[in-house]
Protein backbone atom coordinates (compact mmCIF):
# COMPACT_ATOMS: atom_id res chain seq x y z
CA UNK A 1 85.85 0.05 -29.47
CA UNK A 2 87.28 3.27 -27.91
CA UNK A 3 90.37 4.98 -28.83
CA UNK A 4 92.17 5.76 -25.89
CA UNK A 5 95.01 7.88 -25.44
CA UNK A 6 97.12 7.15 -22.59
CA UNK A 7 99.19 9.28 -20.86
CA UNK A 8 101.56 7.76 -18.18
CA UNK A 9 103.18 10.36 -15.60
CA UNK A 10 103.88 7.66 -13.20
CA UNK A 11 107.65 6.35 -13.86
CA UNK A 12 107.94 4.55 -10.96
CA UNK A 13 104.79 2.65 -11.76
CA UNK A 14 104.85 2.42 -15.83
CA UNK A 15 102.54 0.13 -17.23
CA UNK A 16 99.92 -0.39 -14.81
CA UNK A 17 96.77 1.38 -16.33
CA UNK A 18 97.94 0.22 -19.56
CA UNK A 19 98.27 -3.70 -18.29
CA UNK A 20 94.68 -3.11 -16.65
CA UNK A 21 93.29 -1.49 -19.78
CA UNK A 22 94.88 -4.60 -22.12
CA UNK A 23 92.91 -7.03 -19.25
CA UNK A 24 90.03 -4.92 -19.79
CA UNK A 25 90.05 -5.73 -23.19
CA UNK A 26 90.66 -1.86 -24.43
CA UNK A 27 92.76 -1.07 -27.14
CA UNK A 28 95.20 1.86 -26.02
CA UNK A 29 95.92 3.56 -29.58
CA UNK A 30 99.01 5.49 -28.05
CA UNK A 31 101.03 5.90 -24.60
CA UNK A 32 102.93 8.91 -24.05
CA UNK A 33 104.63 10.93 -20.68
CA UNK A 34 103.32 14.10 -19.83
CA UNK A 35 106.40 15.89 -21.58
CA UNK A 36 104.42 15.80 -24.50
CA UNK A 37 102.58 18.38 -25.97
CA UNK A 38 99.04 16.98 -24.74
CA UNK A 39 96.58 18.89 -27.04
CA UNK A 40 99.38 18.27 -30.19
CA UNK A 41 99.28 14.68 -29.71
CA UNK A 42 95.28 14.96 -29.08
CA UNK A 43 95.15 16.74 -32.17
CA UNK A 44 97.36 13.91 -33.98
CA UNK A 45 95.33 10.63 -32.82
CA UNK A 46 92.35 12.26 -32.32
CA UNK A 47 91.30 9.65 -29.44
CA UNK A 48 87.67 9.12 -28.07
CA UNK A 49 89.11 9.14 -24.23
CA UNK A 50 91.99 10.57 -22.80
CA UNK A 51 93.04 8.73 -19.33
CA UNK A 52 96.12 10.45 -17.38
CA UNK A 53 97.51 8.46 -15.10
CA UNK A 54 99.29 10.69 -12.43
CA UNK A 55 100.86 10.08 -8.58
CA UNK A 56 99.24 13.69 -8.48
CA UNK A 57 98.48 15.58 -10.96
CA UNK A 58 101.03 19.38 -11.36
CA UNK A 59 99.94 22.50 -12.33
CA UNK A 60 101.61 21.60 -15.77
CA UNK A 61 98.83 18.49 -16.02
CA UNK A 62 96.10 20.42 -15.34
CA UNK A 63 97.17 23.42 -17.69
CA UNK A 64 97.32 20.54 -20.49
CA UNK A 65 94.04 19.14 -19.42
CA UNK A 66 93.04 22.97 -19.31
CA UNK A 67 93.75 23.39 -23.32
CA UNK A 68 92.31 20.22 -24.69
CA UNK A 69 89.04 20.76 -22.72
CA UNK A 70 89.22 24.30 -24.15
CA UNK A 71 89.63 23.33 -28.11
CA UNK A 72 89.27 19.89 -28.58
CA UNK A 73 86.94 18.80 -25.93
CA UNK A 74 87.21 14.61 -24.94
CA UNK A 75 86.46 12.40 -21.73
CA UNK A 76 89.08 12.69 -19.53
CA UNK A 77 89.35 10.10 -16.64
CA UNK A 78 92.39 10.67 -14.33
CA UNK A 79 93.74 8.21 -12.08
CA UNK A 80 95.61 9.27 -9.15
CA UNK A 81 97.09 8.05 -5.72
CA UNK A 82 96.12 12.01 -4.50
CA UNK A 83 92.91 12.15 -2.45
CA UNK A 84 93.25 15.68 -1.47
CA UNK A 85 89.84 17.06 -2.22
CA UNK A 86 91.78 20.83 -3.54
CA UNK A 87 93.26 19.00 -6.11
CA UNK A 88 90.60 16.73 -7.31
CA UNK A 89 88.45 20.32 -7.39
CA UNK A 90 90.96 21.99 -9.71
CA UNK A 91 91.56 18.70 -11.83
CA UNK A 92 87.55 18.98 -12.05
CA UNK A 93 87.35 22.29 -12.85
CA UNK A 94 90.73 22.03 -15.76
CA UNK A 95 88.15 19.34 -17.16
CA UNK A 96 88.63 15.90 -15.56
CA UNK A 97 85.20 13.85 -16.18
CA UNK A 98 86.47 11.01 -13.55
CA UNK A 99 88.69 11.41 -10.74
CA UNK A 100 89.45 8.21 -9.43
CA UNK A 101 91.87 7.78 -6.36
CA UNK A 102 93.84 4.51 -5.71
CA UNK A 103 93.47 1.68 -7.12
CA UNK A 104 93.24 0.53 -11.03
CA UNK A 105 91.17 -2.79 -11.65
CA UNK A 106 90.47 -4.28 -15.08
CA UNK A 107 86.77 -5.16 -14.48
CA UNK A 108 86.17 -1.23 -12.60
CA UNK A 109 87.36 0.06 -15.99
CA UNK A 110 84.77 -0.03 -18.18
CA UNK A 111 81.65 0.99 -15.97
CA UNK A 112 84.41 4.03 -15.34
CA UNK A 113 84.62 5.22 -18.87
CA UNK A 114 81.01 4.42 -18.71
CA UNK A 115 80.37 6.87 -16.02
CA UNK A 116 83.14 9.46 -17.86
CA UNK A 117 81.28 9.57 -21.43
CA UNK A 118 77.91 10.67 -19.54
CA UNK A 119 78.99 12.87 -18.02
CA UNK A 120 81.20 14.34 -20.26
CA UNK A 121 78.00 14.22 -22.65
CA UNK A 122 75.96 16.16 -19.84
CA UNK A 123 79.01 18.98 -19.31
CA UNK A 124 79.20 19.31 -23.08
CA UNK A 125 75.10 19.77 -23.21
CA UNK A 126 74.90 22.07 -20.34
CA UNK A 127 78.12 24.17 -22.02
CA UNK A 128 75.94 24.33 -25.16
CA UNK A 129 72.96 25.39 -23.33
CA UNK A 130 74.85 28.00 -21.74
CA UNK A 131 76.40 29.30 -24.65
CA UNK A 132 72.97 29.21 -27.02
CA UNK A 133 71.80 31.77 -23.55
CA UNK A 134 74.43 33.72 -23.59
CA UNK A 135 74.07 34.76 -27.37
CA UNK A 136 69.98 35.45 -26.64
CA UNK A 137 71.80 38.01 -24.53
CA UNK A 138 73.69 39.50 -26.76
CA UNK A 139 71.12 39.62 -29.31
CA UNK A 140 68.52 40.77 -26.95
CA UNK A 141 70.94 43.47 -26.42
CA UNK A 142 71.88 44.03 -30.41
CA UNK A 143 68.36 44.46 -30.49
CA UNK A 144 67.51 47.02 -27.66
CA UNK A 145 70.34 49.15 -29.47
CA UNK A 146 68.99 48.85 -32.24
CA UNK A 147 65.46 49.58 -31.34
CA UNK A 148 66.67 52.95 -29.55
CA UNK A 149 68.31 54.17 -32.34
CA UNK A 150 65.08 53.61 -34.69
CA UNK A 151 63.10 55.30 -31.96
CA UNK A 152 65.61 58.50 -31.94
CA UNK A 153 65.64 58.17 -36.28
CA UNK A 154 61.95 58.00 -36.72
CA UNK A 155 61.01 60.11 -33.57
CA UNK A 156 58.34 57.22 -32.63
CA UNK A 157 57.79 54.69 -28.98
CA UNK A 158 59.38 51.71 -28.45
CA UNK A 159 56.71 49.83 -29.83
CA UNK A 160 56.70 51.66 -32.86
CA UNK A 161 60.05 50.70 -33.70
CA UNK A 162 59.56 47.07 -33.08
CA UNK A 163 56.92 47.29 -35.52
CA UNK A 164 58.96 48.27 -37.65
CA UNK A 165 61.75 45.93 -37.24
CA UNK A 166 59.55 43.25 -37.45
CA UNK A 167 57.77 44.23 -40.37
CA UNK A 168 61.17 44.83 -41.81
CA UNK A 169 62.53 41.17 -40.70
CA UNK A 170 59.46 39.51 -42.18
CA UNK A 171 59.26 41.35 -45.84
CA UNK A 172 62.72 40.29 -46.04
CA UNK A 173 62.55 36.89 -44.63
CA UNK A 174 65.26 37.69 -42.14
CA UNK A 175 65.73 37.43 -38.53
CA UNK A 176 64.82 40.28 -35.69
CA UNK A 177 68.71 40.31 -35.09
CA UNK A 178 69.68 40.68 -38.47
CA UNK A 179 67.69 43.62 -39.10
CA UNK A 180 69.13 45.11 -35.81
CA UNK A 181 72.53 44.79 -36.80
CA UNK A 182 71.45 46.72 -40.06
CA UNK A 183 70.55 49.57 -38.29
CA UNK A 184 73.34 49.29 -36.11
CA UNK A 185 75.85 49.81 -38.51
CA UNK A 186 73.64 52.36 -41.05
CA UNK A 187 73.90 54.37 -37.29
CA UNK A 188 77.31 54.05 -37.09
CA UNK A 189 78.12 54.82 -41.42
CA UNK A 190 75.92 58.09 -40.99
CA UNK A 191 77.57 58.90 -37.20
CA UNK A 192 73.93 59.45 -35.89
């Protein structure tokens, strides 16, 4: 069964995601207002879903959604009376899997959280993806440096000094990269 943490900014409508939730047959773990420290209590009852609900959700919301996104990633479905298509973009972008505007049935619940844990799972993939690309870069780059500074030590072409690195890499069972950053910093200790 999920752990859900629920977070009620609505006073003038308290209780009605949890009763929905309790008809759904969730468990809610833990019900707080938004004056809470959002990725504390995250942090404390480490829950598998996160579901705000919100008239509309402030700039102090989304910061909080902002955070827990940011270091302890989790499904976050927000349910809202606001249909203005600005704020469900910036609720989206602070890390809102579901946005879902009026309305809170028991039996729409579950195919919601449904829908939120994909694609949460598919944002958390593509992040991954992104972030395995982003250090190819940097290597690729590590490595270029590297490669121009063997070229300038042992006066040879480009492909020379990838020889090298390789051959270097593979007598010592290490990777292309680590062998760059070898040279990088034996560049840097003799101020070449």
């Amino acid at each position: 069964m999920l752990r859900i943490l629920l977070i009620n900014d609505t006073p003038k409508k308290v209780g009605r995601l949890h009763a929905a939730l309790i008809e759904a047959g969730f468990e809610v773990i833990n019900e707080s207002g938004l004056t809470i420290d959002l990725p504390g209590r995250v942090e404390a009852v480490r829950p598998d879903v996160i579901l705000i609900d919100t008239d509309s959700p402030s700039r102090d919301v989304l910061e909080q959604v902002i955070m827990v996104s940011r270091d302890q990633p989790r499904p976050i479905v927000m349910f809202t009376d606001d249909d203005d298509p600005d704020v469900m973009r910036q609720a989206i972008r602070a890390g809102v899997s579901a946005y879902i505007v009026e309305g809170i049935e028991a039996k729409r619940l579950k195919p919601i959280l449904d829908v939120a844990m994909v694609r949460f799972e598919s944002d958390q993939a593509l992040r991954a993806q992104l972030q395995a690309r982003d250090q190819q870069i940097a290597e690729r780059k590590r490595i270029e440096l590297a490669k121009g500074m063997l070229m300038k030590l042992k006066d040879c072409n480009e492909e020379q000094a990838y020889t090298l690195m390789r051959r270097q890499a593979m007598s010592r069972q290490q990777k292309l990269i680590q062998v760059a950053e070898q040279i990088i910093a034996m560049n840097d200790l003799l101020g070449s």
